[in-house]
Protein backbone atom coordinates (compact mmCIF):
# COMPACT_ATOMS: atom_id res chain seq x y z
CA UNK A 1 30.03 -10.87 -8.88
CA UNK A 2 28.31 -7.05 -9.61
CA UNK A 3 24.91 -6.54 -8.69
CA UNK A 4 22.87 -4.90 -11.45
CA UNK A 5 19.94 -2.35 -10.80
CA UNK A 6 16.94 -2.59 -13.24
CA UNK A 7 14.69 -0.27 -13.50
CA UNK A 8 10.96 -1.92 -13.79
CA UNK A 9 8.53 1.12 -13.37
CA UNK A 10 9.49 4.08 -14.57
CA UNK A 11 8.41 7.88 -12.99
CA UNK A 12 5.10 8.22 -15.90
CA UNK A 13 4.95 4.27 -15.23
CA UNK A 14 4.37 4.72 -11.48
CA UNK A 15 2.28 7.79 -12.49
CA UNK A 16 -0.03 5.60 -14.69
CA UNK A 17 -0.90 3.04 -12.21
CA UNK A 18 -1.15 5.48 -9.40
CA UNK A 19 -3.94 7.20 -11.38
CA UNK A 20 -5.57 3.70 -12.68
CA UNK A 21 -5.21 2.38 -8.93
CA UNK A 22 -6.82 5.65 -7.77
CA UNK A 23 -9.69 4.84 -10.30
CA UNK A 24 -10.30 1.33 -9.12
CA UNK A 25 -10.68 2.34 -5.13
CA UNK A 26 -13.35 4.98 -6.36
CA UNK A 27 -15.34 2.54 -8.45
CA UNK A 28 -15.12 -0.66 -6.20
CA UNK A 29 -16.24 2.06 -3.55
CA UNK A 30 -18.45 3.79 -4.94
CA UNK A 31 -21.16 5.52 -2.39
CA UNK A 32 -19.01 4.52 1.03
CA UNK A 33 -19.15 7.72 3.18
CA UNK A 34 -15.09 7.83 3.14
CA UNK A 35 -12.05 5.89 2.86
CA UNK A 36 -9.01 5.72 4.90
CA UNK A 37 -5.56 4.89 2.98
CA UNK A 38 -3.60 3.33 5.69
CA UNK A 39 -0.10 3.17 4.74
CA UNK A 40 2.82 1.12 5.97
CA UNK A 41 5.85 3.51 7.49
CA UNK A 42 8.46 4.02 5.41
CA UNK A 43 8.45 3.82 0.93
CA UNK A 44 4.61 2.13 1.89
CA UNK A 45 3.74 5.54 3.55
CA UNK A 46 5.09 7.57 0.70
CA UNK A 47 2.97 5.82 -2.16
CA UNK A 48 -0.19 5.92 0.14
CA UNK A 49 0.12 9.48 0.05
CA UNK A 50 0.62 9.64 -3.88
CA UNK A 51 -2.81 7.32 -4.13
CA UNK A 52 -4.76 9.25 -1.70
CA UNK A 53 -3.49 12.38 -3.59
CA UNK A 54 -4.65 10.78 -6.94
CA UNK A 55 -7.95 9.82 -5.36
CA UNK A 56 -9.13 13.01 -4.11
CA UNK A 57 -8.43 14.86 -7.59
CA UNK A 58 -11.58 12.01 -9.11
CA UNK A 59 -13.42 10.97 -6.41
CA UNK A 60 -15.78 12.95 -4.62
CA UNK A 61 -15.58 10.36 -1.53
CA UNK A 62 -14.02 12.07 1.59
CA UNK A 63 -10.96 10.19 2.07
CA UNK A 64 -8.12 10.84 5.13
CA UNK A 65 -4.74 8.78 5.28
CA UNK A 66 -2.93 7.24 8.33
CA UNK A 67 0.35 5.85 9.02
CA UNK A 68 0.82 2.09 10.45
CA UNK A 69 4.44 1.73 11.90
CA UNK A 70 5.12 -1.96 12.26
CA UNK A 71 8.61 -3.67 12.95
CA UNK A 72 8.96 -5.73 9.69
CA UNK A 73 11.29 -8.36 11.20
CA UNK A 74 9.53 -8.76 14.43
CA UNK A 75 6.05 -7.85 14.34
CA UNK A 76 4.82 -10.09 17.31
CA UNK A 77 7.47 -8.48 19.12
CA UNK A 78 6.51 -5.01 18.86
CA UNK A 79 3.69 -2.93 19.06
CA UNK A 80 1.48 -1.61 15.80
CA UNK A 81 0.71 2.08 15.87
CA UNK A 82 -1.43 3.41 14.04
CA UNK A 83 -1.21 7.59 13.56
CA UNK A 84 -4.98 8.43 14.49
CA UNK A 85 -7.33 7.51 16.48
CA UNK A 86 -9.36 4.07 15.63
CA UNK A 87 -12.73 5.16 17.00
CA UNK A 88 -12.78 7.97 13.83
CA UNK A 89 -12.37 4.91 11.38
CA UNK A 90 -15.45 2.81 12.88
CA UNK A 91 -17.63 2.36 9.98
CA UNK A 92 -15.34 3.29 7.19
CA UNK A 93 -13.55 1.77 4.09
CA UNK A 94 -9.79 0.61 5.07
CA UNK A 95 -7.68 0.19 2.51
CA UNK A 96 -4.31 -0.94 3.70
CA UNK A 97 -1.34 0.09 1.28
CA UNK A 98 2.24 -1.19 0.84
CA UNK A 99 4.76 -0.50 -1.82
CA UNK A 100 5.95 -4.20 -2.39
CA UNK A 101 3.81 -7.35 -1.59
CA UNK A 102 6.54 -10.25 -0.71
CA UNK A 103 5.07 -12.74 1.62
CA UNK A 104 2.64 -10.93 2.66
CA UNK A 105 3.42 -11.03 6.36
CA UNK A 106 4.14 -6.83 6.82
CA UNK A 107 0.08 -6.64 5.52
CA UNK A 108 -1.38 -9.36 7.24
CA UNK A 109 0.35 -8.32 11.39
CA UNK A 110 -0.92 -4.56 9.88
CA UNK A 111 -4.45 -5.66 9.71
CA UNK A 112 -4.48 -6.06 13.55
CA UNK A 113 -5.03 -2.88 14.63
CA UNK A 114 -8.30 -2.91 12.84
CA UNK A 115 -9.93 -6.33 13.80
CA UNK A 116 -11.28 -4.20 17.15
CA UNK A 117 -12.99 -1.74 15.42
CA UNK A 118 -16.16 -2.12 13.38
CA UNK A 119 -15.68 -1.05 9.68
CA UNK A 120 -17.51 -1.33 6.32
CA UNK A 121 -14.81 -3.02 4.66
CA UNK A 122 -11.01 -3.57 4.82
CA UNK A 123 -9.18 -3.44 1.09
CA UNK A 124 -5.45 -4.05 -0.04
CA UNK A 125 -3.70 -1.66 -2.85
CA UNK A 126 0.11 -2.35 -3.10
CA UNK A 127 2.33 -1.28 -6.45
CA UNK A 128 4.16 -4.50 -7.18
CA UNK A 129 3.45 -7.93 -5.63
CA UNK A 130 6.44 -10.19 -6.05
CA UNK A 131 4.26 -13.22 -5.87
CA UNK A 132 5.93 -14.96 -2.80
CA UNK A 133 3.31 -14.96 -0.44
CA UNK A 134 3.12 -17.35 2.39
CA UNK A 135 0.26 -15.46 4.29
CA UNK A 136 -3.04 -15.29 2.78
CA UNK A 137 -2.88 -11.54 1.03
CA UNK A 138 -4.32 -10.66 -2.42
CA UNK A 139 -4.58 -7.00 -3.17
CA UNK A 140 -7.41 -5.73 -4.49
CA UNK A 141 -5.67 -3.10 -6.38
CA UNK A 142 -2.07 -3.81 -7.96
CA UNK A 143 -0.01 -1.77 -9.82
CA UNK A 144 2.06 -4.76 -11.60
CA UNK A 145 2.75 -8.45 -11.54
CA UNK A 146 6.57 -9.65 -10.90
CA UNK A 147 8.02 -12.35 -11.15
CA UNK A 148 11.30 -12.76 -9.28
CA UNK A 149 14.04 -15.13 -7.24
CA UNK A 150 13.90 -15.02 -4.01
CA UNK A 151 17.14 -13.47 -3.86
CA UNK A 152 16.25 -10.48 -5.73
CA UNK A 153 15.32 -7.64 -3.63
CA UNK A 154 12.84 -4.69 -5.12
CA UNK A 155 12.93 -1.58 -4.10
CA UNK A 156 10.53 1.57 -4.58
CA UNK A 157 12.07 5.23 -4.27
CA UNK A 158 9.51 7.78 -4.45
CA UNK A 159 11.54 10.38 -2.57
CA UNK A 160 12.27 13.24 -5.50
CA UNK A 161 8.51 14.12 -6.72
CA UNK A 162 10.41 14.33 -9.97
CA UNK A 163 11.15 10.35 -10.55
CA UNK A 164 9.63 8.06 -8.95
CA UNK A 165 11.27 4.63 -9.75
CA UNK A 166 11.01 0.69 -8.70
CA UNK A 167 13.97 -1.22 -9.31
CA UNK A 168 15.20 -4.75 -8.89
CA UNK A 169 18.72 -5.71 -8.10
């Protein structure tokens, strides 16, 4: 049995809903006095910095991006770092940003580091949601809806600047 590779998001694709995702954060934010992207390590990190990118060339919000590192199979295990100091996100907009949505458990251990803090508001943005969540995560801002078996694994590469893809296999 071969395992096939499909490409679901093309490189303008990604592009599109990077920009429209962008748009959404400004408008549902509208007036906040700035907004962290907090991205998960890894592909998670990569888009976050693509969004914040897109963000800053519409919105005239001050915005600043941070990196959560997280051990994906064992977060109660391990501890979650996050790249810059908490106190300088008191009273801010979070918004905590993935690649893929799954279950939902990567987002919901990576909300810890911010329950000690007080901020305006916490926000997800993640570019595909798979739709198998078992912990209690909607994003606020999606890129696309997919439906897939559990078996299927998707996968975003954003590391040429060139083409960007998400494929499923």
């Amino acid at each position: 049995m071969s395992l096939t590779t499909n490409v679901i998001l093309s490189h303008e694709q990604i592009v599109q809903k990077l920009r429209r995702i962008a748009f959404e954060v400004y408008e549902d934010n509208f007036g906040a006095k700035e907004i962290i992207f907090a991205g998960i390590k890894g592909s998670g990190y990569q888009f976050t910095e693509l969004l914040k990118n897109q963000f800053d060339k519409i919105a005239q919000i001050p915005s600043d991006i941070t990196m959560i590192t997280i051990d994906k199979t064992a977060p109660l295990q391990t501890f979650i770092e996050v790249d810059k100091d908490l106190k300088t996100m008191e009273g801010k907009v979070i918004v905590l940003v993935d690649d893929v949505l799954n279950t939902g458990r990567t987002l919901a251990y990576s909300i810890k580091p911010f329950l000690g803090i007080r901020i305006e508001k916490l926000q997800v943005a993640v570019l595909v949601d798979r739709g198998y969540h078992t912990f209690p995560i909607v994003p606020n801002f999606l890129g696309y809806e997919l439906s897939t078996t559990v078996k299927q694994n998707v996968e975003a590469d954003f590391s040429d600047p060139h083409k960007f893809v998400v494929t499923l296999n």
